[in-house]
Protein backbone atom coordinates (compact mmCIF):
# COMPACT_ATOMS: atom_id res chain seq x y z
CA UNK A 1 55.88 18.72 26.25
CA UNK A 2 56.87 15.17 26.92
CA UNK A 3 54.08 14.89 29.26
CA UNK A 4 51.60 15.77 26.36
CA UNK A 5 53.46 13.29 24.32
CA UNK A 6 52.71 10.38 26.45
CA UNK A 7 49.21 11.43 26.78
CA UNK A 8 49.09 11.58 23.71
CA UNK A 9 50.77 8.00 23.41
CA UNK A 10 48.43 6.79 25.81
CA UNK A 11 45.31 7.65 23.76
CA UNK A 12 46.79 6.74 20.42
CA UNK A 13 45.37 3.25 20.63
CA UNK A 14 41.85 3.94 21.08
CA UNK A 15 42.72 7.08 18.87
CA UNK A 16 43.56 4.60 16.12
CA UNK A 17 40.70 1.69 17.10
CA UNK A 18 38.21 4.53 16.67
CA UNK A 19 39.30 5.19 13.23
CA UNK A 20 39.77 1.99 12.34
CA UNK A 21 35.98 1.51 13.68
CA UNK A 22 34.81 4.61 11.75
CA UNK A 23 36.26 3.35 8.52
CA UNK A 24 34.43 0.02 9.12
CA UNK A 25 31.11 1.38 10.16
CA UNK A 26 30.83 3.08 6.92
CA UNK A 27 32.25 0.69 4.06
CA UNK A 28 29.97 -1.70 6.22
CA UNK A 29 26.64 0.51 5.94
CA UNK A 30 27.51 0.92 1.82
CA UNK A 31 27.97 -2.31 1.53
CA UNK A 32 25.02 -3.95 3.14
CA UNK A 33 23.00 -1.23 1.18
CA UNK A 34 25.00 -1.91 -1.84
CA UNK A 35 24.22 -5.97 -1.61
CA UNK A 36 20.27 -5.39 -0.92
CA UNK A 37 19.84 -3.22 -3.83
CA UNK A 38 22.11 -5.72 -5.90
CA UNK A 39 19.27 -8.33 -4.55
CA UNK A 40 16.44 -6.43 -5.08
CA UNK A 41 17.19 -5.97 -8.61
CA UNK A 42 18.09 -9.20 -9.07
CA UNK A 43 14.64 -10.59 -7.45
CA UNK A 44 12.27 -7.98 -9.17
CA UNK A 45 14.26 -8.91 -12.49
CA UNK A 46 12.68 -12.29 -12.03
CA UNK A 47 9.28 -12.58 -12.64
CA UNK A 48 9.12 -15.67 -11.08
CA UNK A 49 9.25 -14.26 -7.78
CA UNK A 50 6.95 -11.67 -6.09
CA UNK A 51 8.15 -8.03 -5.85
CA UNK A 52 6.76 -8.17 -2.79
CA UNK A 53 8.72 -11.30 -1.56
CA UNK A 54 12.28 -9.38 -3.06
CA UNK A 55 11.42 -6.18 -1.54
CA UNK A 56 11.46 -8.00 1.90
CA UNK A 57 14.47 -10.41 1.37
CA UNK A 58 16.62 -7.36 0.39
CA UNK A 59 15.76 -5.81 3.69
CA UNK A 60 16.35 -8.58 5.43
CA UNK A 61 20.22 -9.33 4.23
CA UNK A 62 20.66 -5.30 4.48
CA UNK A 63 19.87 -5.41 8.55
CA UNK A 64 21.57 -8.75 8.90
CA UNK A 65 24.88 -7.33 7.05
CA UNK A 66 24.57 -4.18 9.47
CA UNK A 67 24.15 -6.44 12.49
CA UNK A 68 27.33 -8.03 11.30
CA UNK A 69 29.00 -4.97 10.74
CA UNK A 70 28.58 -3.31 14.69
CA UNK A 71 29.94 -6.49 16.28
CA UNK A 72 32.92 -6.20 14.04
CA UNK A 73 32.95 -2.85 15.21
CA UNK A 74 32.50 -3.65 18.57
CA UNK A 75 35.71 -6.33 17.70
CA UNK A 76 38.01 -3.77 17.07
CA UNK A 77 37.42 -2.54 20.63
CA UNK A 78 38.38 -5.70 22.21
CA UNK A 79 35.01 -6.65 23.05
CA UNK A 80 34.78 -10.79 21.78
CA UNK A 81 31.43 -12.50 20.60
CA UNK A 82 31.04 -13.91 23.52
CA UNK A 83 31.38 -11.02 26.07
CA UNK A 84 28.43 -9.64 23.38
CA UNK A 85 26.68 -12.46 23.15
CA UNK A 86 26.31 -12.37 27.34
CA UNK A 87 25.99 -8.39 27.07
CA UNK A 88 23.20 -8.65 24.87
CA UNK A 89 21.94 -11.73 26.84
CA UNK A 90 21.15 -9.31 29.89
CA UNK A 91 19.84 -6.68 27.99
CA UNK A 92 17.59 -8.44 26.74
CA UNK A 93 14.63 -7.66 28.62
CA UNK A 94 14.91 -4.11 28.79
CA UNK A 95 15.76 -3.80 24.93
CA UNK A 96 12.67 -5.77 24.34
CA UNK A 97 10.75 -3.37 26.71
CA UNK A 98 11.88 -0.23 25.19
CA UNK A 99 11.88 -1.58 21.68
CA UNK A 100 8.48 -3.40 22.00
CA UNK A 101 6.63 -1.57 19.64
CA UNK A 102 9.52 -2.20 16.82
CA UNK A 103 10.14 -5.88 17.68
CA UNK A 104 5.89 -6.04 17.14
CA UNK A 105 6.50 -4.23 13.80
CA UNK A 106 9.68 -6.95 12.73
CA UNK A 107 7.27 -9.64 13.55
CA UNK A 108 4.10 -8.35 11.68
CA UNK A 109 6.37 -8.05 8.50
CA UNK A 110 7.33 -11.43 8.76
CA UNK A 111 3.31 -12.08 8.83
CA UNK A 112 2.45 -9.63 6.43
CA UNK A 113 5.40 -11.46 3.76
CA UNK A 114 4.15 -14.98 4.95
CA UNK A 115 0.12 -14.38 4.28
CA UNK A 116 0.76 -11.86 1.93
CA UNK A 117 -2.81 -10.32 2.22
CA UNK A 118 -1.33 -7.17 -0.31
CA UNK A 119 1.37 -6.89 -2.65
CA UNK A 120 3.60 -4.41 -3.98
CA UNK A 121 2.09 -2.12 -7.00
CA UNK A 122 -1.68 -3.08 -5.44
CA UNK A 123 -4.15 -0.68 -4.07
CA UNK A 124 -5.11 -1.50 -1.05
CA UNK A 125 -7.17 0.22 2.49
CA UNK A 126 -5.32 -0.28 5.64
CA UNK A 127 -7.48 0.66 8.50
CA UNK A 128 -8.66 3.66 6.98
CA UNK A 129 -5.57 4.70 4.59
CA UNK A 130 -6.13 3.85 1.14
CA UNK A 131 -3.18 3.80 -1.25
CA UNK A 132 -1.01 1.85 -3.78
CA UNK A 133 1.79 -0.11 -2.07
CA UNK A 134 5.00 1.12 -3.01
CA UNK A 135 7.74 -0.91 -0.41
CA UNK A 136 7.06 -3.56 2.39
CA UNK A 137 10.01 -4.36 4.78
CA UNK A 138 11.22 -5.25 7.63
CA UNK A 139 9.60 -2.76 9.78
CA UNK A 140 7.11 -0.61 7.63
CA UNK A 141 4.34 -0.87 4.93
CA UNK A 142 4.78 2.65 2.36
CA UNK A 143 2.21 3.25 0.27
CA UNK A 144 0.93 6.51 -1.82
CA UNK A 145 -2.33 8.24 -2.73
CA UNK A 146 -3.50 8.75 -5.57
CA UNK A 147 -2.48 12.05 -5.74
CA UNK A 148 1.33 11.21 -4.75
CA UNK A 149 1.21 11.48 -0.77
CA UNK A 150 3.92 9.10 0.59
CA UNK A 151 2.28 7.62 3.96
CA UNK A 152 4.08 5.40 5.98
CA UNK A 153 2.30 2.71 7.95
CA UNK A 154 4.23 0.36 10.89
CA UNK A 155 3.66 -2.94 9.87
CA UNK A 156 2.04 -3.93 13.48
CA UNK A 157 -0.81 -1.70 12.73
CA UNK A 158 -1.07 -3.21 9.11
CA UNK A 159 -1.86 -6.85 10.82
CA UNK A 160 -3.79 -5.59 13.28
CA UNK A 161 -6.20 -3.86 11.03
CA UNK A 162 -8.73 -4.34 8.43
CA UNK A 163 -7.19 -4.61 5.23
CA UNK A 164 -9.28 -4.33 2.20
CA UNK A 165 -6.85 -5.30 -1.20
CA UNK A 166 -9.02 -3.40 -4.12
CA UNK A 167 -6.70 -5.30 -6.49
CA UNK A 168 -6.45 -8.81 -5.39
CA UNK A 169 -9.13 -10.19 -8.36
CA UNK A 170 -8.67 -9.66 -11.89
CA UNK A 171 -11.85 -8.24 -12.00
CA UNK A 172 -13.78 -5.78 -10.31
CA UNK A 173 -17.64 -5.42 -10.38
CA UNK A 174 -18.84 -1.62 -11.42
CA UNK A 175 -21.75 -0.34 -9.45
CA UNK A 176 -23.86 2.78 -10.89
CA UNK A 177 -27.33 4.44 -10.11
CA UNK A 178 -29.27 6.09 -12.57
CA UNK A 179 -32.36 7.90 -11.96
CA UNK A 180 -35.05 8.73 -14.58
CA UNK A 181 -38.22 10.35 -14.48
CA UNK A 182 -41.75 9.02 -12.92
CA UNK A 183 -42.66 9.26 -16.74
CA UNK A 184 -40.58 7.79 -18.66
CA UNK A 185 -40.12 4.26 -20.30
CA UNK A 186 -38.27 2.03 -17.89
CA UNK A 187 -37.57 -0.26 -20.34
CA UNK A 188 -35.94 2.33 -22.86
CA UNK A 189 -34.50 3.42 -20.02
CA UNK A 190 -32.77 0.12 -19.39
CA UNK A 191 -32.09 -1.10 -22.80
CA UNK A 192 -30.14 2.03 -23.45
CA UNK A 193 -28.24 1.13 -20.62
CA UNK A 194 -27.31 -2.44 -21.74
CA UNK A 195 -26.50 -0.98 -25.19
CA UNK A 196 -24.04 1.20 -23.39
CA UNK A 197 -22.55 -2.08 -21.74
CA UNK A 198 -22.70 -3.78 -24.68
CA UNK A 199 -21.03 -1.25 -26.75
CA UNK A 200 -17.82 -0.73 -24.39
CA UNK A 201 -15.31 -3.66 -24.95
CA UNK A 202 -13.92 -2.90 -22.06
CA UNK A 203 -16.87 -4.08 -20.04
CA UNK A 204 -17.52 -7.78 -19.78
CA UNK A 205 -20.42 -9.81 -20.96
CA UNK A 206 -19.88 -12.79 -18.62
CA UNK A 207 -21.40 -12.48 -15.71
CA UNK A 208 -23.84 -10.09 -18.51
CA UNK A 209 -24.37 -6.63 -17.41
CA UNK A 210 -27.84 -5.77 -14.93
CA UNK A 211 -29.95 -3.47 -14.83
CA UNK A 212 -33.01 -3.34 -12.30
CA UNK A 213 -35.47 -0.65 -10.62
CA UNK A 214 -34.14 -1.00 -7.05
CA UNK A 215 -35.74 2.53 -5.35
CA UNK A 216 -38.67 4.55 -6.48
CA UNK A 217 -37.57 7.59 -4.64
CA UNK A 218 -39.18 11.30 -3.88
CA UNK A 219 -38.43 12.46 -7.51
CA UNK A 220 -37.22 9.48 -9.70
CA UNK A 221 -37.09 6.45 -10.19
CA UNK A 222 -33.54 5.01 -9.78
CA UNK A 223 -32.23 1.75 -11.86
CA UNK A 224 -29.10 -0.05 -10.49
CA UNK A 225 -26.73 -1.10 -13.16
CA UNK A 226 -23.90 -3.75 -12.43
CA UNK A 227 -21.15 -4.13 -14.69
CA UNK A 228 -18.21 -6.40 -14.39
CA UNK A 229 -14.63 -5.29 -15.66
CA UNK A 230 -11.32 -5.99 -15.77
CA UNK A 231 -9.68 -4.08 -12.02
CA UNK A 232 -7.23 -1.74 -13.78
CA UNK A 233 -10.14 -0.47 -15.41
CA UNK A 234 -12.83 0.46 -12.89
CA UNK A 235 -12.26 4.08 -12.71
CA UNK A 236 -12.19 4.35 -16.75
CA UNK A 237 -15.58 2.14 -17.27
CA UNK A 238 -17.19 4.01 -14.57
CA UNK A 239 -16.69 7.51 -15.40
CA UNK A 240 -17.15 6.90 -19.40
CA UNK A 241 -20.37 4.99 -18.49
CA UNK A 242 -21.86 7.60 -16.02
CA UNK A 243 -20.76 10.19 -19.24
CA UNK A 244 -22.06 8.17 -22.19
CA UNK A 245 -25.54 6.95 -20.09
CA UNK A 246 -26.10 10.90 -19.66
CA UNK A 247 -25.36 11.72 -23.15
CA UNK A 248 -27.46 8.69 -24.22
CA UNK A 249 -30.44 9.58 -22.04
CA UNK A 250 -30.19 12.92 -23.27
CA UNK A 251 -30.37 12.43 -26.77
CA UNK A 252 -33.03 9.71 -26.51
CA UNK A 253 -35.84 11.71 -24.46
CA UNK A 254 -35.13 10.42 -21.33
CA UNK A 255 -34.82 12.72 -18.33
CA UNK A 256 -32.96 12.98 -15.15
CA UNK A 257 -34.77 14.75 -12.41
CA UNK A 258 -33.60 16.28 -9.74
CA UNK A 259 -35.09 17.24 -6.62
CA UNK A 260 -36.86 20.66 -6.49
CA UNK A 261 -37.81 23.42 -3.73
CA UNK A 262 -41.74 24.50 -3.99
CA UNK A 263 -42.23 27.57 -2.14
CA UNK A 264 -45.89 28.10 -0.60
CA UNK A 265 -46.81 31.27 0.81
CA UNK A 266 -49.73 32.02 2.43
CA UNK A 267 -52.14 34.69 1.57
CA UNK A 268 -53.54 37.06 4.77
């Protein structure tokens, strides 16, 4: 019995560290998560300053705070700054090997915040992924499809790909094809069209709506319009002008063709 009791003596130290650590560790973790939501909210309450930019920041302080918290951890356990400091000196070479492709990802979001080639809330392609961005921080770009699919990108292979930013202009340019028959009035043709453009206020009349016979193809012949618009609503103008240019055609004596299959067969 006494010999358990000065085992357990002897262990009551680090017994008594490591709950002292544990306790740490976690009103550490809230906290740093508690201050970068307090600064997010404070940022994106600001319009002043970029969503984008607050997103980042708050990220930022969270890891730092962490980072703060494990070598007060480490503290408890006798281990000074210093001894760390040289610890984390010589391991630096093989953290940085194992952890190459994060360290790549920490620098890329300091890239991608710097240039700031997309922002939060735009719609963007990233090498092939199209979606609206939803966070960028330290380490990772989120975005989500259109129909809700969270997809997470590492922020390396955001800067090292093509990024096309849908929503970077105020304005987006709407391109449609119509096709009408070998018979009928081009010109009708077109000036329903531009009565269309005219007619939608959400379509612009500076640059002025265009309409030209670009193909004469196997069964029609097929006039490209070009129609300028504010970005949020280039799906809208599209659809209601592919709709409203049917409808119009339609009800004006203008037809639509579309291909056909003529079936020879020869007589014995």
């Amino acid at each position: 019995m006494n010999q358990i009791i000065e085992q357990a003596g002897a262990y009551w130290p680090l017994m008594l560290n490591g709950a002292k650590a544990l306790v740490v560790l976690i009103l550490g973790w809230i906290a740093a998560g508690m201050v970068s939501r307090a600064i997010r909210r404070r940022i994106n309450a600001t319009p002043e300053i970029d969503a984008t930019l607050g997103n980042f920041a708050a990220s930022m302080v969270r890891w730092v705070l962490i980072a703060v918290v494990l070598i007060a951890v480490l503290g408890i356990f006798g281990i000074q700054a210093t001894s760390l400091v040289a610890m984390m000196g010589a391991a630096t070479l093989a953290i940085g090997l194992a952890l190459q492709g994060t360290l790549s990802d920490l620098a890329a979001g300091f890239m991608l915040v710097l240039f700031r080639p997309y922002k939060i809330g735009q719609f963007v392609d990233i090498g092939g992924t199209s979606g609206t961005v939803k966070d960028l921080n330290l380490f990772v770009t989120e975005l989500a499809t259109p129909d809700n699919v969270q997809i997470i990108v590492p922020n390396g292979q955001a800067w090292g790909a093509i990024i096309t930013n849908f929503s970077h202009h105020d304005t987006r340019r709407v391109d449609l094809v119509f096709g009408i028959d070998y018979g009928d009035d081009i010109e009708a043709a077109k000036a329903i069209i531009l009565r269309l453009a005219s007619a939608d206020a959400r379509i612009h009349q500076q640059p002025e709506p265009w309409v030209r016979v670009t193909n004469l193809g196997d069964s029609s012949v097929d006039l490209s319009t070009r129609i300028w618009c504010a970005a949020a609503d280039y799906w809208e103008v599209k659809f209601a002008m592919t709709q409203a240019v049917k409808e119009a055609f339609d009800a004006e004596g203008i037809s639509i063709p579309y291909p056909h299959t003529v079936e020879i067969q020869r007589q014995a």
